[in-house]
Each structure stands twice: as C-alpha cells, then as structure tokens.
Protein backbone atom coordinates (compact mmCIF):
# COMPACT_ATOMS: atom_id res chain seq x y z
CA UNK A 1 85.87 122.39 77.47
CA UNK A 2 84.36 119.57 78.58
CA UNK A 3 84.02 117.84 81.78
CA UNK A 4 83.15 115.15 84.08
CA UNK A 5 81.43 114.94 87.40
CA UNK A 6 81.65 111.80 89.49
CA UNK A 7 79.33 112.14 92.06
CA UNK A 8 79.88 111.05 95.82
CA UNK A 9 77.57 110.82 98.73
CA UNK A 10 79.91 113.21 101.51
CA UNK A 11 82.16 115.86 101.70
CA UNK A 12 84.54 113.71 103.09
CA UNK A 13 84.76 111.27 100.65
CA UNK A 14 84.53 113.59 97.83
CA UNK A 15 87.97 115.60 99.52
CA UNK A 16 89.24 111.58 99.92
CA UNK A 17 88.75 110.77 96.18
CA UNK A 18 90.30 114.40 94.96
CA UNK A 19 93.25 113.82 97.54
CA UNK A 20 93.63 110.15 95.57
CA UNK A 21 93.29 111.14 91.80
CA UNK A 22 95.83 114.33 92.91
CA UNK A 23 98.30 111.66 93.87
CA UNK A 24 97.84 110.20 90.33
CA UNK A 25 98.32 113.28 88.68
CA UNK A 26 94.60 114.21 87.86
CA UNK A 27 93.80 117.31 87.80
CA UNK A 28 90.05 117.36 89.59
CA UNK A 29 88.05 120.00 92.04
CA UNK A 30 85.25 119.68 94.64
CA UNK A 31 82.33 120.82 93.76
CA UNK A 32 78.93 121.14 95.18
CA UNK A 33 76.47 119.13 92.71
CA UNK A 34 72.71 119.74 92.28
CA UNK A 35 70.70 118.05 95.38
CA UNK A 36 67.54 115.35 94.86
CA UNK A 37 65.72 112.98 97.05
CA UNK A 38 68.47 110.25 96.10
CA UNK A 39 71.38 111.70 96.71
CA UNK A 40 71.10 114.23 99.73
CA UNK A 41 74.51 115.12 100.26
CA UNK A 42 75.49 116.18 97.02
CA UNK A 43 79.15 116.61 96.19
CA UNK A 44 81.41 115.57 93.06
CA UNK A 45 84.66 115.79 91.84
CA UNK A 46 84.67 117.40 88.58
CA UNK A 47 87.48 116.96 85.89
CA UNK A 48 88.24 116.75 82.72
CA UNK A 49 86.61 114.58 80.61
CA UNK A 50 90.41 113.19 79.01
CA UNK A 51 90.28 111.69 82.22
CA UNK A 52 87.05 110.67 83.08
CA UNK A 53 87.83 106.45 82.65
CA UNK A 54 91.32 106.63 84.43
CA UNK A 55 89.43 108.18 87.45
CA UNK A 56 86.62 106.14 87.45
CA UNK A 57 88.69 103.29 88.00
CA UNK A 58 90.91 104.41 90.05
CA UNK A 59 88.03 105.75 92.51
CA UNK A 60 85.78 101.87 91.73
CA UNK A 61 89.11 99.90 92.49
CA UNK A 62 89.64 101.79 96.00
CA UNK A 63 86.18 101.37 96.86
CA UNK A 64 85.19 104.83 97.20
CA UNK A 65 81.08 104.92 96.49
CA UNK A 66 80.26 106.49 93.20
CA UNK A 67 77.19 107.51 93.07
CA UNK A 68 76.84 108.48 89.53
CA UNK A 69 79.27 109.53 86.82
CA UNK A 70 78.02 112.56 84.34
CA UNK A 71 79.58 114.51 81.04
CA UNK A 72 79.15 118.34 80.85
CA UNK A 73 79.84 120.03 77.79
C-alpha cells in the first residue's frame, strides 16, 4: 500500500492537522519521521496516498506549516 507523509515541525501541530483531516473524513496517523539538521522536531501525518492532494490542501488552506510532503511505497 502506499502512502504519504506530510511533514510538520511539532507535535502539536502534527495532532492539530490529524484532528482537522479526521473531521474531513481522512483517515491519517501521527507518526514520528526521520530527524535532520532542518527539521529538528520531526513529526508527520502519514496517510494514504488516495488522499495525499485533498490533505495537502486542506492542511496549505488552514495555514498549518508543511514542511515537506513525501510518497512511500
């Protein structure tokens, strides 16, 4: 199956944005995402990649800070 991760830059927002997409009836977790120099924090909402553009613009039109947005097979 694959998936999408949309990276955030907190916990809190991450548990914000999953709270939001829930209300829209997308499916999506929290997970903890691999940590660099950029992005210390490192959490993402992962879900499936059917709804990877929906939530994408739902989370860009709120305002929420996506960091980056990646595809997992």
């Amino acid at each position: 199956m694959s998936y999408t991760l949309i990276s955030l830059p907190t916990y809190t927002t991450a548990a914000m944005a999953h709270d939001l997409l829930a209300g829209q009836q997308i499916p999506s977790d929290i997970v903890r995402s691999s940590v660099d120099r950029s992005n210390s924090c490192g959490y993402s909402i992962k879900t499936d990649s059917r709804y990877r553009q929906t939530a994408e613009t739902i989370l860009r039109q709120s305002r929420f800070p996506v960091l980056r947005v990646t595809d997992w097979q």
